[in-house]
C-alpha atoms as a PDB file:
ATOM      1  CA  UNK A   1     -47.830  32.537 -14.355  1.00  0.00           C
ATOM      2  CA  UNK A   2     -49.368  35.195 -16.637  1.00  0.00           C
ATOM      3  CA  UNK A   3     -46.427  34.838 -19.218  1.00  0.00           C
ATOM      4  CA  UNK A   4     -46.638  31.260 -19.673  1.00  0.00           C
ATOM      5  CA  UNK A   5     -47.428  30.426 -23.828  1.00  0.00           C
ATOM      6  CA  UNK A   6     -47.890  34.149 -24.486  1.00  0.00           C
ATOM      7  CA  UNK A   7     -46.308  35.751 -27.240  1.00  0.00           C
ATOM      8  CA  UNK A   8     -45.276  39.178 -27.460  1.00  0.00           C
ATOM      9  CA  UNK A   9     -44.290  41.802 -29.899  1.00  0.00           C
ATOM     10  CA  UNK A  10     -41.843  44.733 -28.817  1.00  0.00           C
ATOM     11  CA  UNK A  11     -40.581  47.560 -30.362  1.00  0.00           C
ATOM     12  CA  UNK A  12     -37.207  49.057 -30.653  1.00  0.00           C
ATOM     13  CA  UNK A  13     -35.101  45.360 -29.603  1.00  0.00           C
ATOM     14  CA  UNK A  14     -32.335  46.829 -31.579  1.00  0.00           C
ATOM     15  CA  UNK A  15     -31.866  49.828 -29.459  1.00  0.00           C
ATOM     16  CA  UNK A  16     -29.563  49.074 -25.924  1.00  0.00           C
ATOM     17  CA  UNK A  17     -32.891  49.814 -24.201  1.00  0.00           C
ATOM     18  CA  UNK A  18     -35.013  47.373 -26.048  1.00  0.00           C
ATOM     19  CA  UNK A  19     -32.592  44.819 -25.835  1.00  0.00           C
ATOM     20  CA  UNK A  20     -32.025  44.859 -22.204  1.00  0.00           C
ATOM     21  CA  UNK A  21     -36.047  44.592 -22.414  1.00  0.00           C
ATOM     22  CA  UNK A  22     -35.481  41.397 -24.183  1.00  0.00           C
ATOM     23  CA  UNK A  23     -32.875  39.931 -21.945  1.00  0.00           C
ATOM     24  CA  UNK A  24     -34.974  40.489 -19.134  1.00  0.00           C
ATOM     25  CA  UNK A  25     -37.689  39.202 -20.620  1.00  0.00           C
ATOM     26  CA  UNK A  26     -35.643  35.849 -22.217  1.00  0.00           C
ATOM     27  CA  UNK A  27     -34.200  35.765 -18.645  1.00  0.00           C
ATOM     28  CA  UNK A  28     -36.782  35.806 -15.796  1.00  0.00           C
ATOM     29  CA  UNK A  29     -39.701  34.200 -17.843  1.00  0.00           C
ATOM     30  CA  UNK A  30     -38.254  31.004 -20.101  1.00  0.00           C
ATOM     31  CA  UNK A  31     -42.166  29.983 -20.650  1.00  0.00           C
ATOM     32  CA  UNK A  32     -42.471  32.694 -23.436  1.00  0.00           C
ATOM     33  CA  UNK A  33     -43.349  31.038 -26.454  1.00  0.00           C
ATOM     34  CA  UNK A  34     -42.792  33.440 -29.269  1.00  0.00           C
ATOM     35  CA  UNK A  35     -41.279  37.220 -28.955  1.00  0.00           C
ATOM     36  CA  UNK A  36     -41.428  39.474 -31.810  1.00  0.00           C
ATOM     37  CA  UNK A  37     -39.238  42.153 -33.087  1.00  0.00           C
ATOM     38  CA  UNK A  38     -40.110  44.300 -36.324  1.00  0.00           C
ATOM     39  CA  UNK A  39     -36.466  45.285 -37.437  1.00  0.00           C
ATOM     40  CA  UNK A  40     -35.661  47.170 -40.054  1.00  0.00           C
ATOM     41  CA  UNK A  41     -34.192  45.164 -43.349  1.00  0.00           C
ATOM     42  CA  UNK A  42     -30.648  47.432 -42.690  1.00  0.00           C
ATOM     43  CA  UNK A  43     -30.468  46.064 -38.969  1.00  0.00           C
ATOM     44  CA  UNK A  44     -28.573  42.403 -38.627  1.00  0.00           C
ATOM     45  CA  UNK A  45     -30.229  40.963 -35.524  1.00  0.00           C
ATOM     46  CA  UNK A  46     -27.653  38.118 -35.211  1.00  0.00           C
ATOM     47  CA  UNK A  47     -25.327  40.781 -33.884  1.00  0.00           C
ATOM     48  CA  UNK A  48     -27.647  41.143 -31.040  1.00  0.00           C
ATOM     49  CA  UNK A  49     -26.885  37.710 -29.192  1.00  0.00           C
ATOM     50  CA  UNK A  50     -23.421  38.389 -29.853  1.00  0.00           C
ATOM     51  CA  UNK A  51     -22.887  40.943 -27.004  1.00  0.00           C
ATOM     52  CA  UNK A  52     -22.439  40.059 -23.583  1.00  0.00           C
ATOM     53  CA  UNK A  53     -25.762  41.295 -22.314  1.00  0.00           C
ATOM     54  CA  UNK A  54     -27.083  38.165 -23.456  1.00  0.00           C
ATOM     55  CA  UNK A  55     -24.314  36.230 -22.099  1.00  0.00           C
ATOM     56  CA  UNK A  56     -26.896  35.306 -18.522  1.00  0.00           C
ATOM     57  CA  UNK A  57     -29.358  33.620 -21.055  1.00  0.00           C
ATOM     58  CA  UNK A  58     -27.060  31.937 -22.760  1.00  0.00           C
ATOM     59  CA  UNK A  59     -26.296  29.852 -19.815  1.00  0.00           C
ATOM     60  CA  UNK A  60     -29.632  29.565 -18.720  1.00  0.00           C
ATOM     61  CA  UNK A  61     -31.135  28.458 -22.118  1.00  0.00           C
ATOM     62  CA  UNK A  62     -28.765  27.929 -25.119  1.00  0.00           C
ATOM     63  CA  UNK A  63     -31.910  27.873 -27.626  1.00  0.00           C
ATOM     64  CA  UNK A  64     -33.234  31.036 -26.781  1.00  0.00           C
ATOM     65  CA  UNK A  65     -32.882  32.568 -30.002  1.00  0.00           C
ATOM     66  CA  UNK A  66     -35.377  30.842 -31.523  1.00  0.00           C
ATOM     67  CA  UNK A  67     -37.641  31.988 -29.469  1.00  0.00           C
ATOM     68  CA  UNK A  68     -37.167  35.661 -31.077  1.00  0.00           C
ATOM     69  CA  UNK A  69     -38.669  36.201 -34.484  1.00  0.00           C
ATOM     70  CA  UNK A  70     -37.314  39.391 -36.459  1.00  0.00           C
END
């Protein structure tokens, strides 16, 4: 697939937009290798995988956040 070992860089993963972004993204193509996120220093990003959005990829891959690199 075209995904497979790329990394990517997306703005606004805080956002509810940008983070269903990510969970689609963390969801339908596990080959990602890296994804990255600038974030503000005032935004806590742990928060994110928290919700329940991310509850899907949680299941399907329990080391997914180290895939994401604030």
């Amino acid at each position: 697939m075209f995904d497979e070992g790329q990394v990517l860089l997306i703005f606004g993963s805080t956002t509810f937009p940008g983070q269903v972004l990510l969970e689609k993204l963390l969801r339908s193509s596990p080959q990602i290798e890296r994804i990255f996120c600038p974030v503000r220093a005032t935004d806590t990003f742990a928060e994110l995988y928290a919700t329940k959005l991310f509850d899907r990829v949680k299941k399907l891959d329990s080391n997914f956040a180290e895939k994401i690199v604030p």
